[in-house]
C-alpha atoms as a PDB file:
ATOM      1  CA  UNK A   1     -10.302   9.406  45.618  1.00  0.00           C
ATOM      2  CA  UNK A   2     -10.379  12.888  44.922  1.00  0.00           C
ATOM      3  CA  UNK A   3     -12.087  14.556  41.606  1.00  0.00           C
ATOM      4  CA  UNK A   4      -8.635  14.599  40.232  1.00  0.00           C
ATOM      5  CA  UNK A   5      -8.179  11.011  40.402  1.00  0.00           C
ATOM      6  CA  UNK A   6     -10.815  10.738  38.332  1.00  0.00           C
ATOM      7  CA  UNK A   7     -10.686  13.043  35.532  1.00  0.00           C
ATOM      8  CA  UNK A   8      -8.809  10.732  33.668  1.00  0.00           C
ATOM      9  CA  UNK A   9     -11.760   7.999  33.648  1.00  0.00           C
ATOM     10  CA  UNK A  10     -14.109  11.186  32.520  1.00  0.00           C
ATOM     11  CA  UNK A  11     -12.049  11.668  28.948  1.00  0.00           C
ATOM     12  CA  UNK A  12     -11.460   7.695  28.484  1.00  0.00           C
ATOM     13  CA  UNK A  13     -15.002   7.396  29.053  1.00  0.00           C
ATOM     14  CA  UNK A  14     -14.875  10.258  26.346  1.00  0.00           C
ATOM     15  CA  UNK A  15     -12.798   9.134  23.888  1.00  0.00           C
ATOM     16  CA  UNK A  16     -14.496   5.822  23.762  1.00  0.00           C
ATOM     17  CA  UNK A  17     -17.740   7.019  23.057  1.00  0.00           C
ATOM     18  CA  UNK A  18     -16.362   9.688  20.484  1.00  0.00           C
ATOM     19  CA  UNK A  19     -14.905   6.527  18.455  1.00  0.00           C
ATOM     20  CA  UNK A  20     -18.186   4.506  19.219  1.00  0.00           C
ATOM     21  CA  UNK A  21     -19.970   7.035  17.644  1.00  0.00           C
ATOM     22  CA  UNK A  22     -17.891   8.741  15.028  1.00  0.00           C
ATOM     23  CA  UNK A  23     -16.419   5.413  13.491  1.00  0.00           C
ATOM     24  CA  UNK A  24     -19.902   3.718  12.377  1.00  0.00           C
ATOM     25  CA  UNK A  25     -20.153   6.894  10.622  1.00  0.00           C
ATOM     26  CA  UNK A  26     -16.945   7.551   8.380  1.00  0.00           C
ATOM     27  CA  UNK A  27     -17.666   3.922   7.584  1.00  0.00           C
ATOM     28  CA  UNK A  28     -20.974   4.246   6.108  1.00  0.00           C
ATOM     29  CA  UNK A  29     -20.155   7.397   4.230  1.00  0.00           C
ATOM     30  CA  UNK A  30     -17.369   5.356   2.712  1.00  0.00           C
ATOM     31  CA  UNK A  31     -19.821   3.140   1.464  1.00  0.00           C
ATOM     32  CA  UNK A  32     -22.439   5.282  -0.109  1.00  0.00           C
ATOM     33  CA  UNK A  33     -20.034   6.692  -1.948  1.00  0.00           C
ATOM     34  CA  UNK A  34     -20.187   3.340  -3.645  1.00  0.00           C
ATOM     35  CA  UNK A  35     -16.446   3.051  -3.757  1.00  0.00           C
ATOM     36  CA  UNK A  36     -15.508   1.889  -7.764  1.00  0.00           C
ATOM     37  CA  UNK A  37     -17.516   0.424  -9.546  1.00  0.00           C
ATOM     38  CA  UNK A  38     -17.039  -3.245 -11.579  1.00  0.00           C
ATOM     39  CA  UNK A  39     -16.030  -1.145 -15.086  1.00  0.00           C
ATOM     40  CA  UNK A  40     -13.305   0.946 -13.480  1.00  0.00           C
ATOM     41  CA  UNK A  41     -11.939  -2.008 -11.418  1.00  0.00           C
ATOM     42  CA  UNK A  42     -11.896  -4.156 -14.820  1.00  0.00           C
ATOM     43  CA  UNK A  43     -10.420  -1.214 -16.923  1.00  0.00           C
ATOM     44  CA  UNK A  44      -8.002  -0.665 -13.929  1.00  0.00           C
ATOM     45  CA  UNK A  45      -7.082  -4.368 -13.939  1.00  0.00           C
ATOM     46  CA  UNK A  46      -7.200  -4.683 -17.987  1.00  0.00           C
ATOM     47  CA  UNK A  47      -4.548  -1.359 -18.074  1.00  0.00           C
ATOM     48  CA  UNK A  48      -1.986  -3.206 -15.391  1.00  0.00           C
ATOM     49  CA  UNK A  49      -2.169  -6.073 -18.095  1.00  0.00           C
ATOM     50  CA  UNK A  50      -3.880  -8.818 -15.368  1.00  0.00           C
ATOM     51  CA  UNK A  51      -6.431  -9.367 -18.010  1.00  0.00           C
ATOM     52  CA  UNK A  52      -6.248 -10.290 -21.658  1.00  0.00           C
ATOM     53  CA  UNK A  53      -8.052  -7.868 -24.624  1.00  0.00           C
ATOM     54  CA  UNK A  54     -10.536 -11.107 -24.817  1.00  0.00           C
ATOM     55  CA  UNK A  55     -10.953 -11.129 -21.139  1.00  0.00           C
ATOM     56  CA  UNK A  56     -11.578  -7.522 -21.181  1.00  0.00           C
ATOM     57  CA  UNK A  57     -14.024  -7.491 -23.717  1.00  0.00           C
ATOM     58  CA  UNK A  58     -15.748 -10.533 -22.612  1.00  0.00           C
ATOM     59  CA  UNK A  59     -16.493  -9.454 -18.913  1.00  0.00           C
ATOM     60  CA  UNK A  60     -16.784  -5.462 -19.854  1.00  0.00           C
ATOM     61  CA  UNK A  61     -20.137  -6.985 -22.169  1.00  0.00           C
ATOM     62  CA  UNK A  62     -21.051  -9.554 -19.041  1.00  0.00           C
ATOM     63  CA  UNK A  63     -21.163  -6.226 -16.553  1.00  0.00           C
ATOM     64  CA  UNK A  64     -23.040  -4.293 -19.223  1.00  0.00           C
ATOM     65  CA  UNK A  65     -26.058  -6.621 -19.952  1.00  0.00           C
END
């Protein structure tokens, strides 16, 4: 096979170790970040009504002890 023939191995060969490396990395930035934390996923939940005023309260003083 001539060089040609196998340029196309050379930047699959490329692209997989591009996404090999690169994707580990966006995902641990994601989670350093921390993403939300418990309050704003409870006042999130308690403002789409999921959660009662009593529920709110009572796990808003569980996360804060």
């Amino acid at each position: 096979m001539d060089s040609m023939s196998w340029e196309w191995v050379w930047w699959a060969a490329a692209a997989v170790l591009g996404t090999a490396i690169l994707w580990p990395l966006t995902r641990r930035s994601r989670t350093r970040r921390g993403g939300d934390s418990a309050e704003e996923i409870l006042n999130r939940r308690f403002a789409r009504g999921e959660i009662t005023r009593s529920e709110y309260e009572e796990k808003l003083a569980a996360l804060r002890k």
